[in-house]
Protein backbone atom coordinates (compact mmCIF):
# COMPACT_ATOMS: atom_id res chain seq x y z
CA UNK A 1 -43.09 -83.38 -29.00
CA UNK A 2 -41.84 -80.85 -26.51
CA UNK A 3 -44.16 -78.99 -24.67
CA UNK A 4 -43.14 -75.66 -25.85
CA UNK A 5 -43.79 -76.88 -29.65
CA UNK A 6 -47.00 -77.77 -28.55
CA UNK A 7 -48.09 -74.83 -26.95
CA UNK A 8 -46.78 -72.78 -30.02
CA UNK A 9 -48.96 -74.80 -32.36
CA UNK A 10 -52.04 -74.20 -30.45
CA UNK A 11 -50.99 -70.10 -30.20
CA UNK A 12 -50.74 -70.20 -33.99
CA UNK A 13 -54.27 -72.19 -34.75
CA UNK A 14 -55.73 -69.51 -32.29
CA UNK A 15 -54.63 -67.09 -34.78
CA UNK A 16 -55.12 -68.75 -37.86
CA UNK A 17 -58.95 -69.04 -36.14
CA UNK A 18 -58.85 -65.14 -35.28
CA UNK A 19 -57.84 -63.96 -38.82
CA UNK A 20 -60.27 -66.72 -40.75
CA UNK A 21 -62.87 -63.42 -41.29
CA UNK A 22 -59.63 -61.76 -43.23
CA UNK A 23 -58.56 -65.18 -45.01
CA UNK A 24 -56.71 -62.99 -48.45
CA UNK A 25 -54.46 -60.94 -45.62
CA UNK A 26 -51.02 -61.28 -45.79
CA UNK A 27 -49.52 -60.89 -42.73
CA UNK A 28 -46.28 -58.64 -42.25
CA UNK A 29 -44.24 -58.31 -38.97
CA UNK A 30 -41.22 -57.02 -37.11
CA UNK A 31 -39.88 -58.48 -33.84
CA UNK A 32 -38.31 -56.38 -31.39
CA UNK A 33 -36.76 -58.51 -28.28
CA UNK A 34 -39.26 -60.48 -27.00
CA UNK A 35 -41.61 -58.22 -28.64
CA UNK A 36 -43.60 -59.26 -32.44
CA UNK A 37 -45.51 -56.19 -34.22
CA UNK A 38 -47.69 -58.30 -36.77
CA UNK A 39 -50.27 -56.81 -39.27
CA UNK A 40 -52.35 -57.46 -42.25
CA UNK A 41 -54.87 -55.54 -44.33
CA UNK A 42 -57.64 -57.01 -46.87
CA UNK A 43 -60.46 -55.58 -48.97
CA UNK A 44 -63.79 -55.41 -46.36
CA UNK A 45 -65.59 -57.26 -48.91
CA UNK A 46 -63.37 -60.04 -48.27
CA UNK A 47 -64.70 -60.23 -44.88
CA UNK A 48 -67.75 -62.24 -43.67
CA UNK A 49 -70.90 -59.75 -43.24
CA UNK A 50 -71.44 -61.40 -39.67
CA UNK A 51 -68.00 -60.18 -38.76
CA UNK A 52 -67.69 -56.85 -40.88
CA UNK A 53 -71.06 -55.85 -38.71
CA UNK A 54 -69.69 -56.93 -35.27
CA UNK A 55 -66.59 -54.92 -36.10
CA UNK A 56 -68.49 -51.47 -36.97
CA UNK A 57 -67.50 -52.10 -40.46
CA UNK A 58 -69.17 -51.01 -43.40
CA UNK A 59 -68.02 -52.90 -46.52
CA UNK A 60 -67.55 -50.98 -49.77
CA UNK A 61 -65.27 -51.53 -52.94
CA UNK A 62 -62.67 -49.12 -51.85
CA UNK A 63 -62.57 -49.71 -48.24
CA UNK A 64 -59.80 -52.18 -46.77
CA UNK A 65 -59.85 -53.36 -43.13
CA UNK A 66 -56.26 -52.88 -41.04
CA UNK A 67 -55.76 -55.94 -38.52
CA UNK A 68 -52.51 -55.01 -35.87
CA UNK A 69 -51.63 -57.23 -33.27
CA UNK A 70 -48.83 -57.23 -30.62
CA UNK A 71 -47.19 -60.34 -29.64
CA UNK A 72 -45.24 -60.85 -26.68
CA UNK A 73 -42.86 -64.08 -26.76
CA UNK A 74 -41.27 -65.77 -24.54
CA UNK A 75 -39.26 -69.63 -24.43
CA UNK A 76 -41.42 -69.95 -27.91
CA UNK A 77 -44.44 -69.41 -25.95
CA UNK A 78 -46.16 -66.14 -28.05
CA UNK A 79 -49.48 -64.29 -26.28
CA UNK A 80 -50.99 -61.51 -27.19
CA UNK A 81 -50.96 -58.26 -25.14
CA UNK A 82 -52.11 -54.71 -24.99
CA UNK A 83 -50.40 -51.80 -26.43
CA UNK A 84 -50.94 -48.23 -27.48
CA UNK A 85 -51.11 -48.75 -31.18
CA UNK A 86 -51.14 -45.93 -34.12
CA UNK A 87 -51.60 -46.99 -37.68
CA UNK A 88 -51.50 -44.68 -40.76
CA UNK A 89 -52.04 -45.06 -44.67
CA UNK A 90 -50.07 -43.45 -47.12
CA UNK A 91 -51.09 -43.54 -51.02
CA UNK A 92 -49.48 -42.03 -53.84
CA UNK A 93 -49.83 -38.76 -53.50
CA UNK A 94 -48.00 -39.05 -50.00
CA UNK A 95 -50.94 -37.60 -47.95
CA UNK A 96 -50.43 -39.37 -45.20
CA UNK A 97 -54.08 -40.92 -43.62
CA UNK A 98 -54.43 -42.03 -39.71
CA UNK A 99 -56.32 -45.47 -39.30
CA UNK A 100 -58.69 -45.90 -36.35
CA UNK A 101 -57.71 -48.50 -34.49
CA UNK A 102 -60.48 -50.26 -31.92
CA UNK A 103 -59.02 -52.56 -29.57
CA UNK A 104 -60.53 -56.13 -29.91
CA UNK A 105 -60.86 -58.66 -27.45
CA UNK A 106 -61.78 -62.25 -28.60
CA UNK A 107 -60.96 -66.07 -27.69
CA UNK A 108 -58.56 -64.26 -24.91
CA UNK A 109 -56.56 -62.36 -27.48
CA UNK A 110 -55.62 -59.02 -28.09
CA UNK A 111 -56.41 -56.68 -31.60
CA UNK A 112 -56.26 -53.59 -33.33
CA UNK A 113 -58.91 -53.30 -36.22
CA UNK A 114 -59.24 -50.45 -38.08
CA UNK A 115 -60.95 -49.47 -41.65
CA UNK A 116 -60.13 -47.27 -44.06
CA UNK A 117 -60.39 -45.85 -47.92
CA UNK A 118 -58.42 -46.66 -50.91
CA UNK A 119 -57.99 -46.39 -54.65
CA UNK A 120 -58.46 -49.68 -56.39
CA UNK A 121 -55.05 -50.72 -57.58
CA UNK A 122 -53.43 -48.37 -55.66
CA UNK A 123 -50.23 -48.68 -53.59
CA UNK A 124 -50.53 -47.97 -50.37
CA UNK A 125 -47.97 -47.49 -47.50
CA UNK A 126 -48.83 -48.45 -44.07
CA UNK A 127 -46.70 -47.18 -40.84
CA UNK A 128 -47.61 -48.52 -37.53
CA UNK A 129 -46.32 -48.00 -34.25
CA UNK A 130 -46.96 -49.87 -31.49
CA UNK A 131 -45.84 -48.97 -27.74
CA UNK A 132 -46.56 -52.97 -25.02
CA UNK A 133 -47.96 -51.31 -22.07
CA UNK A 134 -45.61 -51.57 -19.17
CA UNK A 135 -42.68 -50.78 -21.42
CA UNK A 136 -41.09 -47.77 -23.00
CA UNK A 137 -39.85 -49.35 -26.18
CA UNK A 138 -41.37 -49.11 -29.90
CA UNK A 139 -41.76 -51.20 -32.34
CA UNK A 140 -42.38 -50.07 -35.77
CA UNK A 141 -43.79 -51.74 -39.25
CA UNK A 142 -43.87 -50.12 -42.60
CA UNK A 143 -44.89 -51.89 -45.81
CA UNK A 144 -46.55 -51.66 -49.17
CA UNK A 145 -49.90 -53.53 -50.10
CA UNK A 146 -51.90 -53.34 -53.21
CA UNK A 147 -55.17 -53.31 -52.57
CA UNK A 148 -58.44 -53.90 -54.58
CA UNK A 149 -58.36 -56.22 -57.76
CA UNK A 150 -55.40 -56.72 -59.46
């Protein structure tokens, strides 16, 4: 196995590792250049009470957790890296809601975690922006999750 496949597979059980806490989150992304905007959001109840507290998250029925990372690859080798990231919630009544983002360092990798309310069934649109520092461009995500039971 090339080298390159091998160091992609251990990049993507590092993140499969990092995102075990949020293990319902689907994952949505956009890639830019060498550049991968990738984010998920779950229910905070789905998240182990060990890492909801060493977050600064308090778990509730209607609160869902916002997980953004920035990816930079290159020759199929991704890493994570920092950026200045801005996250926002829209529900139906088009309000639009910004998310809190704390930066997270863990394992050597880079993340955006932020919390924030919803309705239970409710549709809610997510923007996010997210500038690599060192560069000028943006990347940009926008999609639709469901959140609570269904």
């Amino acid at each position: 196995m090339p080298i390159w496949h091998c160091a992609r597979f251990l990049i993507a059980a590092a993140l499969v590792a990092a995102w075990a806490p949020f293990a319902q989150a689907q994952a949505h992304e956009k890639r830019v250049g060498e550049h991968i905007l990738r984010s998920s959001t779950v229910s905070s109840l789905d998240i182990a009470a060990s890492s909801a507290q060493a977050h600064g998250i308090i778990p509730g029925p209607e609160r869902g957790v916002l997980n953004v990372v920035v990816l930079r690859d290159t020759d199929g080798v991704s890493q994570t890296v920092a950026a200045k990231v801005e996250a926002q919630s829209i529900a139906f009544s088009g309000r639009p809601h910004a998310i809190a983002l704390r930066k997270v360092m863990a394992n050597g990798m880079i993340s955006y975690i932020g919390s924030y309310d919803y309705v239970p069934r409710g549709m809610l649109d997510f923007r996010i922006t997210a500038q690599p520092d060192g560069t000028e461009q943006t990347l940009s995500l926008r999609y639709q999750e469901r959140m609570g039971p269904r």
